[in-house]
C-alpha atoms as a PDB file:
ATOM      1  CA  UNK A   1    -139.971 121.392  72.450  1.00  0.00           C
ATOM      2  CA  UNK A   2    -138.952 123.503  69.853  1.00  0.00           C
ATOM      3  CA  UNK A   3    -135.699 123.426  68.954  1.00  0.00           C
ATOM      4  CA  UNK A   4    -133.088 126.711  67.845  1.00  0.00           C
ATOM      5  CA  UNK A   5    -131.748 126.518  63.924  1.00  0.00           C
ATOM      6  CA  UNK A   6    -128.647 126.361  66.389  1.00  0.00           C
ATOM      7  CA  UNK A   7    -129.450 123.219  67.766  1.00  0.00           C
ATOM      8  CA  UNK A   8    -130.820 121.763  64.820  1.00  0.00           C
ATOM      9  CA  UNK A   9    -127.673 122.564  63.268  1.00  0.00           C
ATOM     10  CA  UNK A  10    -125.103 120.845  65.803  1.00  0.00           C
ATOM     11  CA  UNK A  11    -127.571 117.389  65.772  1.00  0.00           C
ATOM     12  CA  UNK A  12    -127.368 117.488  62.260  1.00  0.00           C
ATOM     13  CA  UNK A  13    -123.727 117.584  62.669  1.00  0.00           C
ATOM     14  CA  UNK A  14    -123.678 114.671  65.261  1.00  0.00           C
ATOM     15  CA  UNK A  15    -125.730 113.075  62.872  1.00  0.00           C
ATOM     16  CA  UNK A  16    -123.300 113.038  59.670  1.00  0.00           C
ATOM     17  CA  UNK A  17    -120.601 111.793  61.862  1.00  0.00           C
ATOM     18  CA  UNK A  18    -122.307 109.190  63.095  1.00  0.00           C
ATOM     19  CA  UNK A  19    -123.480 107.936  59.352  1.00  0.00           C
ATOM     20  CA  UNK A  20    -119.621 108.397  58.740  1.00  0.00           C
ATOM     21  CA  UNK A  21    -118.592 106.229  61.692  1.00  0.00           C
ATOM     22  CA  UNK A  22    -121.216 103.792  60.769  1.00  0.00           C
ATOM     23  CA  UNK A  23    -120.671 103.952  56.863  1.00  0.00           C
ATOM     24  CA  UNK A  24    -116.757 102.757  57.834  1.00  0.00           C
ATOM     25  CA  UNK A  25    -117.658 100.205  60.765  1.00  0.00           C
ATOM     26  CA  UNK A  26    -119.751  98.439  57.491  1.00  0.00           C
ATOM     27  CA  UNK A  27    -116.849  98.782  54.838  1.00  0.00           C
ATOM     28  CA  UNK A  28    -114.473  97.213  57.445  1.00  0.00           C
ATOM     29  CA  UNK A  29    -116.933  94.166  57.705  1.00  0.00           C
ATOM     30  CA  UNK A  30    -116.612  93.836  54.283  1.00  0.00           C
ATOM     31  CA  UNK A  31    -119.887  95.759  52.889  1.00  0.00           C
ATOM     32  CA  UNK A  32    -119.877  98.299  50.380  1.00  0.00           C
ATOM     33  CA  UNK A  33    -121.868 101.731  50.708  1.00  0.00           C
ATOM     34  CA  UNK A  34    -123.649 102.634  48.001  1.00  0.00           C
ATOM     35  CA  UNK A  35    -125.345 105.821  49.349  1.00  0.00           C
ATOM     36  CA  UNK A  36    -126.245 108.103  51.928  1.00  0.00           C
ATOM     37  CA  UNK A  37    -129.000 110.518  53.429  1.00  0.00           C
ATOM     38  CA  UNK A  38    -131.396 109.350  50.389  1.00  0.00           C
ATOM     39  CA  UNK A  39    -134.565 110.832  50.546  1.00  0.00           C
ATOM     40  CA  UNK A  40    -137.865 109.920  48.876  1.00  0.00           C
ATOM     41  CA  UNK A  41    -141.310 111.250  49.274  1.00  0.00           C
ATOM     42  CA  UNK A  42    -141.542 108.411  52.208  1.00  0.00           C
ATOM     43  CA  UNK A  43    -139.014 109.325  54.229  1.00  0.00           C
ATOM     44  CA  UNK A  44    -135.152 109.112  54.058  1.00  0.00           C
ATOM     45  CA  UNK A  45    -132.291 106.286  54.389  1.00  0.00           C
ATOM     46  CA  UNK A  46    -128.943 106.991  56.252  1.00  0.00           C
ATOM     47  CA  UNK A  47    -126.588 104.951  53.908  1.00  0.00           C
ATOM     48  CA  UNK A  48    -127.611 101.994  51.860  1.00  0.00           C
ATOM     49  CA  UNK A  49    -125.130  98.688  51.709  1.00  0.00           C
ATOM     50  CA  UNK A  50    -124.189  95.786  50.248  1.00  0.00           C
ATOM     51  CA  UNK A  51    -122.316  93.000  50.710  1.00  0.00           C
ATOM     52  CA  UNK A  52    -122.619  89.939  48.311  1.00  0.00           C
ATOM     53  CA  UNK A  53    -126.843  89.633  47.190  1.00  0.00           C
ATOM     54  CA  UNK A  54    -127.973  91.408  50.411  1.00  0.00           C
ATOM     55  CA  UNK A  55    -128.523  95.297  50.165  1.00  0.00           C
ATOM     56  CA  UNK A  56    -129.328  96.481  53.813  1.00  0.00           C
ATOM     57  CA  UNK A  57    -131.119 100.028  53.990  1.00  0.00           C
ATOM     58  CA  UNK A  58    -129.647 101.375  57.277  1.00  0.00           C
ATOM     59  CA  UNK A  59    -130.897 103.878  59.575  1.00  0.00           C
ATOM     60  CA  UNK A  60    -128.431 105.274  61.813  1.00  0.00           C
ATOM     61  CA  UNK A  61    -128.947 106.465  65.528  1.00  0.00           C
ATOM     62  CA  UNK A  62    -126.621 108.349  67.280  1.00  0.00           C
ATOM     63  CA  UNK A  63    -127.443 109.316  71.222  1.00  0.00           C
ATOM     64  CA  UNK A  64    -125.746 110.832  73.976  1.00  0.00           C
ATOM     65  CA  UNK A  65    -125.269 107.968  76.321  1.00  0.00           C
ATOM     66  CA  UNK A  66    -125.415 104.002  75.664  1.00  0.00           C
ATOM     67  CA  UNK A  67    -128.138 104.126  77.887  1.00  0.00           C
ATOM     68  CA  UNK A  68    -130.410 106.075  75.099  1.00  0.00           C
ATOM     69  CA  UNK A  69    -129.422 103.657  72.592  1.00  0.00           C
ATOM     70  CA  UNK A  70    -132.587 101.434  73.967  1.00  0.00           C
ATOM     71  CA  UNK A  71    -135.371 104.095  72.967  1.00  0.00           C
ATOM     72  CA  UNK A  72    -133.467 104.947  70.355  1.00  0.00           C
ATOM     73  CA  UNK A  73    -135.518 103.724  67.079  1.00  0.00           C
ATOM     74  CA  UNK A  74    -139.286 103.088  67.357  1.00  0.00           C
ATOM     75  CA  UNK A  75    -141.714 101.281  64.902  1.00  0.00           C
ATOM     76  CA  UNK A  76    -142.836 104.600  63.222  1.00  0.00           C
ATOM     77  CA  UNK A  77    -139.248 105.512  62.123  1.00  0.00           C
ATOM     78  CA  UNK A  78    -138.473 101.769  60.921  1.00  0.00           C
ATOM     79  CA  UNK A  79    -142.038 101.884  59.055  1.00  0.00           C
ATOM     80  CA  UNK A  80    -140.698 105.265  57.343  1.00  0.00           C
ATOM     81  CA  UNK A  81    -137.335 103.637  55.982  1.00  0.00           C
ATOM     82  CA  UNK A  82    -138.796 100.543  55.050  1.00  0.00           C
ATOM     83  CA  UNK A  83    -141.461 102.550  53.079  1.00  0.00           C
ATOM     84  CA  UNK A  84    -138.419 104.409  51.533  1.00  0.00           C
ATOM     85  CA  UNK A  85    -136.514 101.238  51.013  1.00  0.00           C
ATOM     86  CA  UNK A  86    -139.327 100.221  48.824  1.00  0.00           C
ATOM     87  CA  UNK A  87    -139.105 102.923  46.808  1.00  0.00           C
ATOM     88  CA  UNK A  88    -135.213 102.459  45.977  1.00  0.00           C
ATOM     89  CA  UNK A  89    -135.302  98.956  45.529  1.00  0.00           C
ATOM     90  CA  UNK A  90    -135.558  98.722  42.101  1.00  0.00           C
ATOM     91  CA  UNK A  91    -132.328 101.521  41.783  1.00  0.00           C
ATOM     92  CA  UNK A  92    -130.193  99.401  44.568  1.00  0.00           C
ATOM     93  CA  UNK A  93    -131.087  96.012  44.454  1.00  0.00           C
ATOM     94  CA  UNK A  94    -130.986  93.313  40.996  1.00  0.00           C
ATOM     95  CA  UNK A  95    -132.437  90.645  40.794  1.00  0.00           C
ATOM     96  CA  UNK A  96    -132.230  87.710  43.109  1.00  0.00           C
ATOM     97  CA  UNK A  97    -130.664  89.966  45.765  1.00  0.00           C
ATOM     98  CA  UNK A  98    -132.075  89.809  49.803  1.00  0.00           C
ATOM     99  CA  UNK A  99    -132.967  93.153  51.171  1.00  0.00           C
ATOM    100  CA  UNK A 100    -134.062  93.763  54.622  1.00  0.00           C
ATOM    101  CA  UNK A 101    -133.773  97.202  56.931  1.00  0.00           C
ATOM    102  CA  UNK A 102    -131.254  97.558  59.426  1.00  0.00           C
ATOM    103  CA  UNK A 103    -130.456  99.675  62.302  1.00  0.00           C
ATOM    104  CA  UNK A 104    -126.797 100.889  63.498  1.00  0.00           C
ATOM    105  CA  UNK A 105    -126.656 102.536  67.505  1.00  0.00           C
ATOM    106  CA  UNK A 106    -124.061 104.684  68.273  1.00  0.00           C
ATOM    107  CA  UNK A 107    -123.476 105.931  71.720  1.00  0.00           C
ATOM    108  CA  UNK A 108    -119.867 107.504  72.970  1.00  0.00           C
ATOM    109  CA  UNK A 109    -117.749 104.846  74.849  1.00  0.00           C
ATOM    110  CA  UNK A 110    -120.373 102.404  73.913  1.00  0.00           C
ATOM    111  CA  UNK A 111    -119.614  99.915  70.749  1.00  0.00           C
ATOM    112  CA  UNK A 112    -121.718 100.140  67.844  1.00  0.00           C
ATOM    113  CA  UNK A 113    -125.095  97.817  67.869  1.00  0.00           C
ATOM    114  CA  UNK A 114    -125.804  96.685  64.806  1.00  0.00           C
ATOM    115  CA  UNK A 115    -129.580  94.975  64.940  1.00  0.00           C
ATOM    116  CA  UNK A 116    -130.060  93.271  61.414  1.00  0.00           C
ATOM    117  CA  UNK A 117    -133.373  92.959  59.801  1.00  0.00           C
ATOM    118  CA  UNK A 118    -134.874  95.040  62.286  1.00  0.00           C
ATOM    119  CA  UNK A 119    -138.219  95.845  60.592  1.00  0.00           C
ATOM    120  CA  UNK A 120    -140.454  92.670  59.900  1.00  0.00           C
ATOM    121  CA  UNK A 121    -143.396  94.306  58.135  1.00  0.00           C
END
């Protein structure tokens, strides 16, 4: 299905607020955010985080319903950040530090699912 610069426009939208709403539901579990929407020639990363010596490159997912939330993220689009996470290590990460790839779901009414180290590659 193609989709209208109209629609594209007003996910995009839905989108950046989610990233918002997840950026803050990190800070107030004490991580930091050190960036959003970061694209490389792989693929792009949501926001990156850290908290102590763990930097977590997040991908965001915002659907309709919490029911959505399950077929939300698939192995292709974890592949895609991690392959982008690899690429910014070296600019978000020092030495020592732990990095693995998460994944924030957002859903209205539902509460945020936060699935760490979701891509074991």
């Amino acid at each position: 299905m193609t989709r209208t610069a109209a629609q594209r426009q007003a996910a995009d939208a839905v989108g950046r607020r989610g990233e918002d709403y997840a950026a803050a539901w990190l800070e107030r579990r004490g991580w930091t955010v050190l960036a959003r929407r970061v694209r490389t020639k792989a693929g792009e990363v949501d926001l990156i985080a850290r908290r102590d010596a763990l930097v977590a490159f997040v991908e965001v997912k915002v659907r309709a319903t919490a029911a959505e939330l399950d077929h939300a993220i698939d192995e292709h689009r974890l592949s895609r950040v991690a392959a982008a996470a690899e690429l910014l290590m070296e600019q978000y990460a020092q030495a020592g530090d732990d990095i693995r790839v998460d994944v924030i779901l957002l859903a209205p009414g539902a509460r945020a699912r936060h699935i760490e180290n979701a891509w074991i590659g």
